[in-house]
PDB file of N, CA and C in Angstrom:
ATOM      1  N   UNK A   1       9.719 -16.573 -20.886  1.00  0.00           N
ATOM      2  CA  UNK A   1       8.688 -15.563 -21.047  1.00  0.00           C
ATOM      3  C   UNK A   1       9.208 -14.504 -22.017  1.00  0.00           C
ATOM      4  N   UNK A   2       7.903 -13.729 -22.834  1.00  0.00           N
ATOM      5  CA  UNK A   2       8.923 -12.696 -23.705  1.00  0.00           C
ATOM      6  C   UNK A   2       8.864 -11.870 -23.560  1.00  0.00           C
ATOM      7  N   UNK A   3       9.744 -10.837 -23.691  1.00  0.00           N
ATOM      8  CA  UNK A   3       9.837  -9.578 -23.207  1.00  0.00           C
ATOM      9  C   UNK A   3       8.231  -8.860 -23.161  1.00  0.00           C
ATOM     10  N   UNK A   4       7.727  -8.623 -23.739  1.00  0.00           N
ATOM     11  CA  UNK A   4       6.836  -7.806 -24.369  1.00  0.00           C
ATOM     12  C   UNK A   4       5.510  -8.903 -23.198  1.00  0.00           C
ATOM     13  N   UNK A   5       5.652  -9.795 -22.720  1.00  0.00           N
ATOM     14  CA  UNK A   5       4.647 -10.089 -21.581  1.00  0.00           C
ATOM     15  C   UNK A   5       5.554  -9.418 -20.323  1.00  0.00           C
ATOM     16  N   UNK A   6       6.440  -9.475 -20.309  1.00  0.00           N
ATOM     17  CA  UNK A   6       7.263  -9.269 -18.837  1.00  0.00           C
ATOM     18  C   UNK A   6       7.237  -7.945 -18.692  1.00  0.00           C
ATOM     19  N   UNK A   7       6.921  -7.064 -20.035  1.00  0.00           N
ATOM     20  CA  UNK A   7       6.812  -5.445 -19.971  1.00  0.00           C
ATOM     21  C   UNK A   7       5.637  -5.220 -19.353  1.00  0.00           C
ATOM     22  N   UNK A   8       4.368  -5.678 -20.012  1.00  0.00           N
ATOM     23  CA  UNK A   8       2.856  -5.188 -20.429  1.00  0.00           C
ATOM     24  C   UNK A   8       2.010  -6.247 -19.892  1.00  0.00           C
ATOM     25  N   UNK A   9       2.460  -7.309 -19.003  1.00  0.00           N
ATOM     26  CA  UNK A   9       1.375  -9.071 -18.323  1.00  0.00           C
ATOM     27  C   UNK A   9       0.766  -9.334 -19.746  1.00  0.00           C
ATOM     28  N   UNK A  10       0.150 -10.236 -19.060  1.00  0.00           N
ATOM     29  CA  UNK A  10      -0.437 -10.790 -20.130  1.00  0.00           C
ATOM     30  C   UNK A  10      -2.333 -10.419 -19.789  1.00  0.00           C
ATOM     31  N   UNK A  11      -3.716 -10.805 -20.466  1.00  0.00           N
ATOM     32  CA  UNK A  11      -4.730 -11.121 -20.123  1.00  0.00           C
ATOM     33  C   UNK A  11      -4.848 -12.259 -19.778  1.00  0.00           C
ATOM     34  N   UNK A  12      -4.306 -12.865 -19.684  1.00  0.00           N
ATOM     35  CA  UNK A  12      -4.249 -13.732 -18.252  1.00  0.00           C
ATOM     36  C   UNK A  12      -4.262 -13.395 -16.894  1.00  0.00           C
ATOM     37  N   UNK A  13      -3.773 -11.970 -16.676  1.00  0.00           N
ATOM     38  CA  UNK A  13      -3.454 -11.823 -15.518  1.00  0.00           C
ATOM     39  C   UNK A  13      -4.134 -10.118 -15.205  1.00  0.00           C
ATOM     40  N   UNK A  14      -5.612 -10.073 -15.795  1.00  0.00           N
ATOM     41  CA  UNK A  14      -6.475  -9.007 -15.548  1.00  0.00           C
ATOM     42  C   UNK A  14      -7.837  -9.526 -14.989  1.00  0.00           C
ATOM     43  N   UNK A  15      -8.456  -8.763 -14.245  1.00  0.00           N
ATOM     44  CA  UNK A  15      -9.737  -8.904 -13.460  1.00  0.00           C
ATOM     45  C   UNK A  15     -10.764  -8.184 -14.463  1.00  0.00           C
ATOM     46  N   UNK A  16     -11.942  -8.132 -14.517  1.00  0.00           N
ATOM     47  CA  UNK A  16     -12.640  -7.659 -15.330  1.00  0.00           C
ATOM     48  C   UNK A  16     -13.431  -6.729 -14.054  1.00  0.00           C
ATOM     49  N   UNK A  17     -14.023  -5.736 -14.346  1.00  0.00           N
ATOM     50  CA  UNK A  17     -14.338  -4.887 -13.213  1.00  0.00           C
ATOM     51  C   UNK A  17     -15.023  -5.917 -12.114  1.00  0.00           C
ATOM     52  N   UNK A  18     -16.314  -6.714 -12.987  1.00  0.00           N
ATOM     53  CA  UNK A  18     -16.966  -7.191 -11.902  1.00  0.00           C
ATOM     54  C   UNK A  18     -16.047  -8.298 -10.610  1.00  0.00           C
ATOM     55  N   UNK A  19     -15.101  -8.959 -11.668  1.00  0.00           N
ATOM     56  CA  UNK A  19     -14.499  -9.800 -10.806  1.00  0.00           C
ATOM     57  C   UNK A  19     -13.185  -8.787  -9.534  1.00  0.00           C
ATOM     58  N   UNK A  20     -12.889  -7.970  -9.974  1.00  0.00           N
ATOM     59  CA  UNK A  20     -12.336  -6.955  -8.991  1.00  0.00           C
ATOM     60  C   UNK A  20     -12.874  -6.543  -7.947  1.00  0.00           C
ATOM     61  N   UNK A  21     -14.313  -6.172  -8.195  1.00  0.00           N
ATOM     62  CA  UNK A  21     -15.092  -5.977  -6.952  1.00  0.00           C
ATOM     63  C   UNK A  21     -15.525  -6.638  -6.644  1.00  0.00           C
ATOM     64  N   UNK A  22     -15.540  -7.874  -7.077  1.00  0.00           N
ATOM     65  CA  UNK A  22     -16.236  -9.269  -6.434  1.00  0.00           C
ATOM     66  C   UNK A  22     -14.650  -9.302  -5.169  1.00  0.00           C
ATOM     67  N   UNK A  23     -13.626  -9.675  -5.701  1.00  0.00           N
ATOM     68  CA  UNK A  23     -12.553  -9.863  -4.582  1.00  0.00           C
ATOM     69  C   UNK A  23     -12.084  -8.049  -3.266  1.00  0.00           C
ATOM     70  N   UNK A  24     -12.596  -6.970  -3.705  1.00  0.00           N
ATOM     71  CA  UNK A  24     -12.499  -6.379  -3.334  1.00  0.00           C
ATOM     72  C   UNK A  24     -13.174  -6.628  -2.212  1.00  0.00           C
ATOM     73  N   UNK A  25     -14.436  -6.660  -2.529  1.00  0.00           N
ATOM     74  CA  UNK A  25     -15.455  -7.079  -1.051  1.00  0.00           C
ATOM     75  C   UNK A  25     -15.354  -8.111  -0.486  1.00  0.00           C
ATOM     76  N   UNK A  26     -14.616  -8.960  -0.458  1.00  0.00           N
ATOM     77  CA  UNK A  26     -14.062 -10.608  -0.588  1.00  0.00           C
ATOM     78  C   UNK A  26     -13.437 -10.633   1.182  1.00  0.00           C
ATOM     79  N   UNK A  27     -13.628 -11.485   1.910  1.00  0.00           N
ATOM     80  CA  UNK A  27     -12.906 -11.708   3.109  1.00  0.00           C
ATOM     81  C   UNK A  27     -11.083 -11.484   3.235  1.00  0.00           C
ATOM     82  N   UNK A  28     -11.163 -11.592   1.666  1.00  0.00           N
ATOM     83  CA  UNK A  28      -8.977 -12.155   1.476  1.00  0.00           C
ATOM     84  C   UNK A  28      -9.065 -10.565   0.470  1.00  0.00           C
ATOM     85  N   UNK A  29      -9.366  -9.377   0.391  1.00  0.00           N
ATOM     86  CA  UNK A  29      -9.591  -8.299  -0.428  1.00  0.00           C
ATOM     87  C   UNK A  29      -7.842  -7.983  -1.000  1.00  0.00           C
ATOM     88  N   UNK A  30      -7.770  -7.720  -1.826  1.00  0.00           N
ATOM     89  CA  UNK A  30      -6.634  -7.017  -2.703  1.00  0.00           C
ATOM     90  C   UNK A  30      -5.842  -5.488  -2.101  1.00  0.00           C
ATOM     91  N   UNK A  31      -4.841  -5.776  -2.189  1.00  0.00           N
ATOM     92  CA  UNK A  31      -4.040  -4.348  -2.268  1.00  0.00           C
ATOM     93  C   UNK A  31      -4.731  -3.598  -3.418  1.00  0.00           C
ATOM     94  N   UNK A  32      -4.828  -2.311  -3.631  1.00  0.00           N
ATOM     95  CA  UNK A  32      -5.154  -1.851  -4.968  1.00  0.00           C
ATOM     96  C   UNK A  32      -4.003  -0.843  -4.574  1.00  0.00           C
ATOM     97  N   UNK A  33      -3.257  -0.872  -5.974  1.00  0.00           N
ATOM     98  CA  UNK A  33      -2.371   0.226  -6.429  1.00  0.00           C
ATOM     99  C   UNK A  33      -2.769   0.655  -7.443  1.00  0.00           C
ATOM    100  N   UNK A  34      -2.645   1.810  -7.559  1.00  0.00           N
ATOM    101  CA  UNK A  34      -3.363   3.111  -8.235  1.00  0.00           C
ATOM    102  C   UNK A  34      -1.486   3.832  -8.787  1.00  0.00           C
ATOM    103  N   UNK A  35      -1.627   3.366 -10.155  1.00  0.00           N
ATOM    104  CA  UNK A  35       0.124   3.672 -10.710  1.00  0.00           C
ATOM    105  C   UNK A  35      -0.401   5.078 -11.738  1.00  0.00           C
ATOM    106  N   UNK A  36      -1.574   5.712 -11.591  1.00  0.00           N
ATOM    107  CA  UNK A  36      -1.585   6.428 -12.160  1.00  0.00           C
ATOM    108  C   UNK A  36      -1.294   8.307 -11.679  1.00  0.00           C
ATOM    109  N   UNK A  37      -1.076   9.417 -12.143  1.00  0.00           N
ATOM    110  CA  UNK A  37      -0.749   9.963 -11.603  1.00  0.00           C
ATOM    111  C   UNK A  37      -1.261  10.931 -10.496  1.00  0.00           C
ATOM    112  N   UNK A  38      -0.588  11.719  -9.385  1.00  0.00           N
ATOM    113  CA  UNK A  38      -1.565  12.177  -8.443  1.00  0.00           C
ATOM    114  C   UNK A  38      -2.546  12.777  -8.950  1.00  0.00           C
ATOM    115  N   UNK A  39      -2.828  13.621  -9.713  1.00  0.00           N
ATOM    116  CA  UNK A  39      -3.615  14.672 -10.418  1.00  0.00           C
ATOM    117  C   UNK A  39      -4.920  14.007 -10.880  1.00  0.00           C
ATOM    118  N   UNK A  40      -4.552  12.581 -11.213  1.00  0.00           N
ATOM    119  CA  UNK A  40      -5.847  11.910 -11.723  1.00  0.00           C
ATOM    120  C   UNK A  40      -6.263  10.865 -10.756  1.00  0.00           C
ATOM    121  N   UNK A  41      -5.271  10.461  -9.303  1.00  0.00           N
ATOM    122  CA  UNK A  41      -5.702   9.713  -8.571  1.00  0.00           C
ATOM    123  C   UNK A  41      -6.930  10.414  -7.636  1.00  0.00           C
ATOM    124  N   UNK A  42      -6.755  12.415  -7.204  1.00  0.00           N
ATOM    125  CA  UNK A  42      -7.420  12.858  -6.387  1.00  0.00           C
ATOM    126  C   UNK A  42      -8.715  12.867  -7.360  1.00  0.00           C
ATOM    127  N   UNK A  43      -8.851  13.060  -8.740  1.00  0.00           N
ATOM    128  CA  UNK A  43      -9.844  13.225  -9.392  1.00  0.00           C
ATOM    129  C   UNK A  43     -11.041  12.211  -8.919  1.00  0.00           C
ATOM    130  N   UNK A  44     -10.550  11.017  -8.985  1.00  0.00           N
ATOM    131  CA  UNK A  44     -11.600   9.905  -8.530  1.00  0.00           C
ATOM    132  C   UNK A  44     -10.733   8.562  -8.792  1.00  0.00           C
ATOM    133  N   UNK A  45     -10.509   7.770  -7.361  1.00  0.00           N
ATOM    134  CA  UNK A  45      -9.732   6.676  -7.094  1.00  0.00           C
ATOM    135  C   UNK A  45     -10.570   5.413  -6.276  1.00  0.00           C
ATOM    136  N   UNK A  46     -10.199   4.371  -6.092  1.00  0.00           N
ATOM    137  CA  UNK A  46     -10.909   3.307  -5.501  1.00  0.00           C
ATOM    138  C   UNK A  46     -10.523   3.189  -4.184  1.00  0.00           C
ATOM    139  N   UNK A  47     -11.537   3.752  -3.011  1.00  0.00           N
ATOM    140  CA  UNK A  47     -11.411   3.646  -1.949  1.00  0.00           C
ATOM    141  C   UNK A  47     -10.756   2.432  -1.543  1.00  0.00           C
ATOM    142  N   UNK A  48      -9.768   3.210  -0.560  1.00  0.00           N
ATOM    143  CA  UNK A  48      -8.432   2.434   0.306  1.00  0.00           C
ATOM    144  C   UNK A  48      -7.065   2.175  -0.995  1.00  0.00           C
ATOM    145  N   UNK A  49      -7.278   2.705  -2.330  1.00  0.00           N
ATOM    146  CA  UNK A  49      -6.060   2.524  -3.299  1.00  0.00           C
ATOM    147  C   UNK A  49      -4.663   3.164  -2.511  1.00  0.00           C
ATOM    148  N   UNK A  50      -3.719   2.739  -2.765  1.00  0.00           N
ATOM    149  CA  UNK A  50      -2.751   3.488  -2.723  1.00  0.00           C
ATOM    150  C   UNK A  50      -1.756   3.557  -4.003  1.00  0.00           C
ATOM    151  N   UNK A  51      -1.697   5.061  -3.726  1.00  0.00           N
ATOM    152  CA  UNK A  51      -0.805   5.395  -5.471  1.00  0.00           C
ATOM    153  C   UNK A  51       0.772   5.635  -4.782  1.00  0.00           C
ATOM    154  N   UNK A  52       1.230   4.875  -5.841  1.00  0.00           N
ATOM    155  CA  UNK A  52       2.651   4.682  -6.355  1.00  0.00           C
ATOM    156  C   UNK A  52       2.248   4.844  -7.798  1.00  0.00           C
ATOM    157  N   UNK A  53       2.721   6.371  -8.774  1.00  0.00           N
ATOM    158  CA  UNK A  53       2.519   6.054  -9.924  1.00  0.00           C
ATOM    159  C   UNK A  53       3.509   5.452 -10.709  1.00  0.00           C
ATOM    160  N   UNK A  54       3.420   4.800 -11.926  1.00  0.00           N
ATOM    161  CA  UNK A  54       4.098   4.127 -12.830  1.00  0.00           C
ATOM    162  C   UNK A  54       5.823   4.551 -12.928  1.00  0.00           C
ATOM    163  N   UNK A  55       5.610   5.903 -13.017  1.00  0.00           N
ATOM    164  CA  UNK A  55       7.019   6.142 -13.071  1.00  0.00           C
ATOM    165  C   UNK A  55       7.747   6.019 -11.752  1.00  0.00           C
ATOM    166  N   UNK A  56       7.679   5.658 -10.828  1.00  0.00           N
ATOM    167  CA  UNK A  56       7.815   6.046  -8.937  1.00  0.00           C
ATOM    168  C   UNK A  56       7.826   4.105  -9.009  1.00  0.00           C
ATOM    169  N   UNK A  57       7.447   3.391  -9.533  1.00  0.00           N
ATOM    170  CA  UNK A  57       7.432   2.234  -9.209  1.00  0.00           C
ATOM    171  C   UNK A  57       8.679   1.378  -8.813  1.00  0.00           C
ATOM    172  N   UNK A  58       9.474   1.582  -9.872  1.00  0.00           N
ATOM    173  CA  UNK A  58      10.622   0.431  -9.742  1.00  0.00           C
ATOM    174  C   UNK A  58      11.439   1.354  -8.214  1.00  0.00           C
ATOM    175  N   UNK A  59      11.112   2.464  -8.199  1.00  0.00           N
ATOM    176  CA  UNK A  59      12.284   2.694  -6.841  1.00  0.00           C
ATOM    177  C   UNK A  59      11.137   3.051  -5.596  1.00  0.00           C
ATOM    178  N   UNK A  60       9.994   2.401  -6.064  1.00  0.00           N
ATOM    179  CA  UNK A  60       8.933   2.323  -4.533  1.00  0.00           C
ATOM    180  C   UNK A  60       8.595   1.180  -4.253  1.00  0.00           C
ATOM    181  N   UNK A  61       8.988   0.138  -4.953  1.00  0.00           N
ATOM    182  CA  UNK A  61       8.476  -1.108  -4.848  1.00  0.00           C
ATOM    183  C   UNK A  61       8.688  -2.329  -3.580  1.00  0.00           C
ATOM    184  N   UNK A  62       9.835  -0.988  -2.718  1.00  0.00           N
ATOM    185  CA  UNK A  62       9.822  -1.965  -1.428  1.00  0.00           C
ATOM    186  C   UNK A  62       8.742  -1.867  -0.803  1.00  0.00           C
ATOM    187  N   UNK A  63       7.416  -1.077  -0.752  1.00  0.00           N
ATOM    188  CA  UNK A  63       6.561  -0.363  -0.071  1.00  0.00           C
ATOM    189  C   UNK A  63       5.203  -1.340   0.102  1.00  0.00           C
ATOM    190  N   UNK A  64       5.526  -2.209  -1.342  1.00  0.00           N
ATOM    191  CA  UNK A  64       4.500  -3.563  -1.577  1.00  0.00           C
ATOM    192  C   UNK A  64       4.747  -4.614  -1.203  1.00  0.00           C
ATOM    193  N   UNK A  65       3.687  -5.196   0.091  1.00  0.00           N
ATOM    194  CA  UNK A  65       3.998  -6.474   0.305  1.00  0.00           C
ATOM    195  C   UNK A  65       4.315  -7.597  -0.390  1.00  0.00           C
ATOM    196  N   UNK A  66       4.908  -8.886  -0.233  1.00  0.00           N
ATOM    197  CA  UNK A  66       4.971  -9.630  -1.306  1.00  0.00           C
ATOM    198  C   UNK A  66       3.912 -10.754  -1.011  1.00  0.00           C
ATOM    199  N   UNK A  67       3.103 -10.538   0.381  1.00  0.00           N
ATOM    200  CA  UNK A  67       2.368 -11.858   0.430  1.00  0.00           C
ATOM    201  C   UNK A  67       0.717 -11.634   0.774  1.00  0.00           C
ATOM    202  N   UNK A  68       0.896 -10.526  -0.328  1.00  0.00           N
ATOM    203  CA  UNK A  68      -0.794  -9.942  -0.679  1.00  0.00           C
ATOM    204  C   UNK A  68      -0.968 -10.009  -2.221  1.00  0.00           C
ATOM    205  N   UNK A  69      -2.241 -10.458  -2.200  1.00  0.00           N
ATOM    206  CA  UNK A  69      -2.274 -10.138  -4.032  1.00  0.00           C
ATOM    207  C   UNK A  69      -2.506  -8.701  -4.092  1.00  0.00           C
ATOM    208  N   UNK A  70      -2.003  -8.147  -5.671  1.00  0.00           N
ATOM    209  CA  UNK A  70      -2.269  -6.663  -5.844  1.00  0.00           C
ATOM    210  C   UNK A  70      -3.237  -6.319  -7.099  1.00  0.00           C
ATOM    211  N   UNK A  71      -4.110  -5.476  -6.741  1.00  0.00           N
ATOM    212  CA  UNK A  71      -4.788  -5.405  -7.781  1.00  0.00           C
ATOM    213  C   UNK A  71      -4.042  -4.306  -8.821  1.00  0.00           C
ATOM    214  N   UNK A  72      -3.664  -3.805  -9.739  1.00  0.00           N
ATOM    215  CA  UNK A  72      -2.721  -2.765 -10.527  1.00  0.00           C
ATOM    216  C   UNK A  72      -4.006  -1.784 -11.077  1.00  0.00           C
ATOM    217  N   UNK A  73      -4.157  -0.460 -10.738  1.00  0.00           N
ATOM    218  CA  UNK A  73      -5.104   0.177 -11.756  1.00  0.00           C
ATOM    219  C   UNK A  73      -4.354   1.266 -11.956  1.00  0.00           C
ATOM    220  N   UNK A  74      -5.483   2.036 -13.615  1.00  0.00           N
ATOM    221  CA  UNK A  74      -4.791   2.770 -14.281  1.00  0.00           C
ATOM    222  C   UNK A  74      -6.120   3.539 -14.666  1.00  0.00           C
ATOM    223  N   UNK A  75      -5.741   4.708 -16.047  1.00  0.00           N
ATOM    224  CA  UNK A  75      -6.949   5.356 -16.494  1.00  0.00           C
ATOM    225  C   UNK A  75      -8.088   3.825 -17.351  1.00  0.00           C
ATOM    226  N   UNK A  76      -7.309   3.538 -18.512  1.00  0.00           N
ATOM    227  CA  UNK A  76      -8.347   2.125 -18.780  1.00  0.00           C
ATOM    228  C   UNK A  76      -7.339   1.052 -19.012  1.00  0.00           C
ATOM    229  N   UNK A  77      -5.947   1.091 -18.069  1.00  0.00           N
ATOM    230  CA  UNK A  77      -5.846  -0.661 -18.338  1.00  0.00           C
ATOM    231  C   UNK A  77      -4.323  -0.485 -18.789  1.00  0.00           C
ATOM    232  N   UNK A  78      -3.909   0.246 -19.521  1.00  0.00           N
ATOM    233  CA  UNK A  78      -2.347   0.323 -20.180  1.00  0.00           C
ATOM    234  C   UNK A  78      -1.490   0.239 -19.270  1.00  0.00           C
ATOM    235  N   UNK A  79      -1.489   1.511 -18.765  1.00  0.00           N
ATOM    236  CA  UNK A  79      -0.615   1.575 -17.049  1.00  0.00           C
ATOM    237  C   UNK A  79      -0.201   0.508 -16.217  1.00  0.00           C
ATOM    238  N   UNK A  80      -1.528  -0.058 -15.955  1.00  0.00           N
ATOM    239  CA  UNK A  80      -1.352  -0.730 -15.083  1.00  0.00           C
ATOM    240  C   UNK A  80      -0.902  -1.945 -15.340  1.00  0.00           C
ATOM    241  N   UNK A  81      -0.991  -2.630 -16.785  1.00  0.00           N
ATOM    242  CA  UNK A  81      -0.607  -3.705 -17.147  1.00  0.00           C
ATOM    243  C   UNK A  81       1.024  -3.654 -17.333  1.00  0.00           C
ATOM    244  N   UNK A  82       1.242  -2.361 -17.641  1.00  0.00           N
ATOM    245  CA  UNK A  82       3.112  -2.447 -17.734  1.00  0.00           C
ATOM    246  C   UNK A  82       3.314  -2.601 -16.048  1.00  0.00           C
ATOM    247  N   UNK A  83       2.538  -2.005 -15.092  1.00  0.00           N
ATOM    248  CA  UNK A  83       2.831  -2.549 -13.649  1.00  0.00           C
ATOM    249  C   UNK A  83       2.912  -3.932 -13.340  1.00  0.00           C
ATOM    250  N   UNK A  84       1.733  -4.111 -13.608  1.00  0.00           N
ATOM    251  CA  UNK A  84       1.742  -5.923 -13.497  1.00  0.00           C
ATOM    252  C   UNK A  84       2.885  -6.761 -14.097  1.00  0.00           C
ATOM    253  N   UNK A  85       2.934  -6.261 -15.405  1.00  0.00           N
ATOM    254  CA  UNK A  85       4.549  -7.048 -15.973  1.00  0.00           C
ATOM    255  C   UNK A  85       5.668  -6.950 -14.539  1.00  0.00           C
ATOM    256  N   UNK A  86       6.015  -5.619 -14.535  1.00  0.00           N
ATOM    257  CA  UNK A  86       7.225  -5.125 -13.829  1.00  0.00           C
ATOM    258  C   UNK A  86       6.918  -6.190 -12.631  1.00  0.00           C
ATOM    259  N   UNK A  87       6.093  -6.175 -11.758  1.00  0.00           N
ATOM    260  CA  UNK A  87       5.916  -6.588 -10.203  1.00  0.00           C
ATOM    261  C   UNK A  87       5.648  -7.905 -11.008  1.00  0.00           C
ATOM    262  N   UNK A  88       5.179  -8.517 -11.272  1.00  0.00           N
ATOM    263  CA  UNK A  88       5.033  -9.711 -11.743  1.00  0.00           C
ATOM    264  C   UNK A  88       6.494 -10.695 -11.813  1.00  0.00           C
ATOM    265  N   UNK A  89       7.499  -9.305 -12.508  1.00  0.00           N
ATOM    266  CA  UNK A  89       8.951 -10.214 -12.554  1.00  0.00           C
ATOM    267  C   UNK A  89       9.616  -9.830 -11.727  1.00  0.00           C
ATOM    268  N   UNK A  90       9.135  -9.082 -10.533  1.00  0.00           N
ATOM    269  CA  UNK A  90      10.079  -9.061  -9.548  1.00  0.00           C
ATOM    270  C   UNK A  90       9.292  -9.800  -7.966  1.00  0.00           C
ATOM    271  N   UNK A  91       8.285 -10.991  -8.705  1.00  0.00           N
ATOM    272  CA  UNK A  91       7.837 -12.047  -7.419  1.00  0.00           C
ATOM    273  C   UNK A  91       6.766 -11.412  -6.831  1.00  0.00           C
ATOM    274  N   UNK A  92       6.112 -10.482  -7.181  1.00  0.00           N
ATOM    275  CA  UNK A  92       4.847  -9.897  -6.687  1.00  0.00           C
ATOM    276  C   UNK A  92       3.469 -10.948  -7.493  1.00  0.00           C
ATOM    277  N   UNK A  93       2.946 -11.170  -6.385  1.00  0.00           N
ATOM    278  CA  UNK A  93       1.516 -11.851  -6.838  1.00  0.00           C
ATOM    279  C   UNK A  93       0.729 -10.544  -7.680  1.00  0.00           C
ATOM    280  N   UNK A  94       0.500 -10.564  -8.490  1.00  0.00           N
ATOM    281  CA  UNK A  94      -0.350  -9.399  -8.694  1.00  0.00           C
ATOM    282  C   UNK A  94      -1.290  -9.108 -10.328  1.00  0.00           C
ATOM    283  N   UNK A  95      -2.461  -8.798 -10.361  1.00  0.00           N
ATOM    284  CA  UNK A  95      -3.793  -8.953 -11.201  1.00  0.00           C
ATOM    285  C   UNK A  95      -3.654  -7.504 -11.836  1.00  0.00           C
ATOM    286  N   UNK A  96      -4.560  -7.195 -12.782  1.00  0.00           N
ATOM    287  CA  UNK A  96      -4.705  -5.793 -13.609  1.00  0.00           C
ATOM    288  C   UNK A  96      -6.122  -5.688 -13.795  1.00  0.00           C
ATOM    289  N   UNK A  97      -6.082  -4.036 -13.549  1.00  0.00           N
ATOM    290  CA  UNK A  97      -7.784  -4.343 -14.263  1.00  0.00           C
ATOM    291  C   UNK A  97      -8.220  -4.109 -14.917  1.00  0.00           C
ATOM    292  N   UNK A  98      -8.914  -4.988 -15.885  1.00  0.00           N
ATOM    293  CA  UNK A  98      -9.174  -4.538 -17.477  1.00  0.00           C
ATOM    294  C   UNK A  98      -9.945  -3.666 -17.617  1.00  0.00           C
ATOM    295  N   UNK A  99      -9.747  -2.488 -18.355  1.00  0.00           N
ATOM    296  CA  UNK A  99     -10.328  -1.398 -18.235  1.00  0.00           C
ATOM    297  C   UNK A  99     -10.476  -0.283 -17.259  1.00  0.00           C
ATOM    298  N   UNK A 100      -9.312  -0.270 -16.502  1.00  0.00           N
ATOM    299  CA  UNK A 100      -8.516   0.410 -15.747  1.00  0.00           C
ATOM    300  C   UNK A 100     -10.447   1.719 -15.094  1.00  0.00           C
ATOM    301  N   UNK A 101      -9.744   2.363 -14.580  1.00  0.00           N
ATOM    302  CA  UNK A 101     -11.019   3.567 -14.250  1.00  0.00           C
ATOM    303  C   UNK A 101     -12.649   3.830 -14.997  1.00  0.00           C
ATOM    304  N   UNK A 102     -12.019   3.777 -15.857  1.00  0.00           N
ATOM    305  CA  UNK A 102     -13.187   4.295 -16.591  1.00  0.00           C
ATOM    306  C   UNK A 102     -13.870   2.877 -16.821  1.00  0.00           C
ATOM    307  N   UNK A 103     -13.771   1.675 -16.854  1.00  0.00           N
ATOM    308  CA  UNK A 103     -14.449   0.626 -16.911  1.00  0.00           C
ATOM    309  C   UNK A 103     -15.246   0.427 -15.329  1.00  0.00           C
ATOM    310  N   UNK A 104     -14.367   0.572 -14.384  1.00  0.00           N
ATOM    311  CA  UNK A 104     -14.801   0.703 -13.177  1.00  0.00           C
ATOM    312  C   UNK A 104     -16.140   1.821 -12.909  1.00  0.00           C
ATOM    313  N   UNK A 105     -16.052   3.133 -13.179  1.00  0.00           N
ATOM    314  CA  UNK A 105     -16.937   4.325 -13.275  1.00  0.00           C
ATOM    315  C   UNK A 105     -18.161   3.741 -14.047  1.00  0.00           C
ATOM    316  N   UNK A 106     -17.787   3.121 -15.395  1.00  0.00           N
ATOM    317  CA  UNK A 106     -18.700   2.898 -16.359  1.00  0.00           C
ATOM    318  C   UNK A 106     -19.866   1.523 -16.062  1.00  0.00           C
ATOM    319  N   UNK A 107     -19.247   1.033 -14.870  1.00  0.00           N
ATOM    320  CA  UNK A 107     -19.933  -0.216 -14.257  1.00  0.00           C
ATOM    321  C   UNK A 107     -20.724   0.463 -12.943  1.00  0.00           C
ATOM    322  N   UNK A 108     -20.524   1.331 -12.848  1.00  0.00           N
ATOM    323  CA  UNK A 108     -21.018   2.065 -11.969  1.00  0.00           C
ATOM    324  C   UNK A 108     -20.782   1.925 -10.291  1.00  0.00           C
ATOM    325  N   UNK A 109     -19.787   1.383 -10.070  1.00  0.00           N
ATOM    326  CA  UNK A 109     -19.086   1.444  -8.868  1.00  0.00           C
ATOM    327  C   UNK A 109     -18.492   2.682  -8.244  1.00  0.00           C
ATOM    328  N   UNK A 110     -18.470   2.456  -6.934  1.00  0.00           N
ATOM    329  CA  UNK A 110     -17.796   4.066  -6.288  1.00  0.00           C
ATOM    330  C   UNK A 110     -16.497   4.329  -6.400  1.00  0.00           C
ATOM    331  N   UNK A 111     -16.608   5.253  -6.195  1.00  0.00           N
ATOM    332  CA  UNK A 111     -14.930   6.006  -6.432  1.00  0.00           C
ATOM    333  C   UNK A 111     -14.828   7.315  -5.438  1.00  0.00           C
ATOM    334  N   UNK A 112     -13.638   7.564  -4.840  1.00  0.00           N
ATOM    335  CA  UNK A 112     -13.191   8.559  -4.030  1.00  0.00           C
ATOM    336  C   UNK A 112     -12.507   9.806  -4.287  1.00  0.00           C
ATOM    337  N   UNK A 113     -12.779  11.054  -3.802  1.00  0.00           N
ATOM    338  CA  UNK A 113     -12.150  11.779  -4.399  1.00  0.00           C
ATOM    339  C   UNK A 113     -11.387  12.501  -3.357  1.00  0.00           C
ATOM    340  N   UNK A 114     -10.344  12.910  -3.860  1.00  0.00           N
ATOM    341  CA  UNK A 114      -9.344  13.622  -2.872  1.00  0.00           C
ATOM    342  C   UNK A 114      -8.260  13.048  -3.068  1.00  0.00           C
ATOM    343  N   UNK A 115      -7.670  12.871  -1.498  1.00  0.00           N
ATOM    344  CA  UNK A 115      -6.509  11.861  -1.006  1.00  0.00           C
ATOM    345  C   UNK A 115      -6.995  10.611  -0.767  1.00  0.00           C
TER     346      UNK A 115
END
């Protein structure tokens, strides 16, 4: 694999909003990690996310199961795809979502605000 997938995943390994909330509501539903930072997670986040942001990852990463898929979100997608690399090479099942927040908002799905 080359560096530069093992940094950033590949699109291979992103959900497109609809298919995110298709598995979100799904019987087998996704972890969602939210790697972006607190300030923009209370702004508006995907009910039940839990944030570990990007930088907090490699020394929080015992905190993620390994035998759940994870969904990775971000503001539109960058973030979270360097997550997905990282957990990806350290044996985490885990998806990105293309177009991180604002694709989500812009599809018009809910979002939470606060904690």
């Amino acid at each position: 694999m080359n560096i530069f997938k093992s940094l950033f995943g590949s699109s291979a390994n992103a959900l497109t909003t609809e298919e995110a909330k298709a598995r979100i509501d799904s019987k087998e539903p996704l972890l969602i990690l939210d790697v972006r930072q607190p300030d923009e997670y209370r702004s508006g986040h995907i009910a039940g996310a839990k944030l570990i942001p990007l930088n907090e990852l490699g020394r929080r990463v015992n905190e993620l199961p390994k035998d759940k898929e994870i969904l990775c979100v971000c503001a539109s997608g960058a973030r979270s795809s360097a997550a997905t690399g990282q957990l990806s090479g350290a044996g985490f099942t885990v998806v990105n979502l293309r177009g991180g927040m604002s694709g989500w908002q812009r599809a018009g799905y809910p979002i939470k605000k606060g904690k």
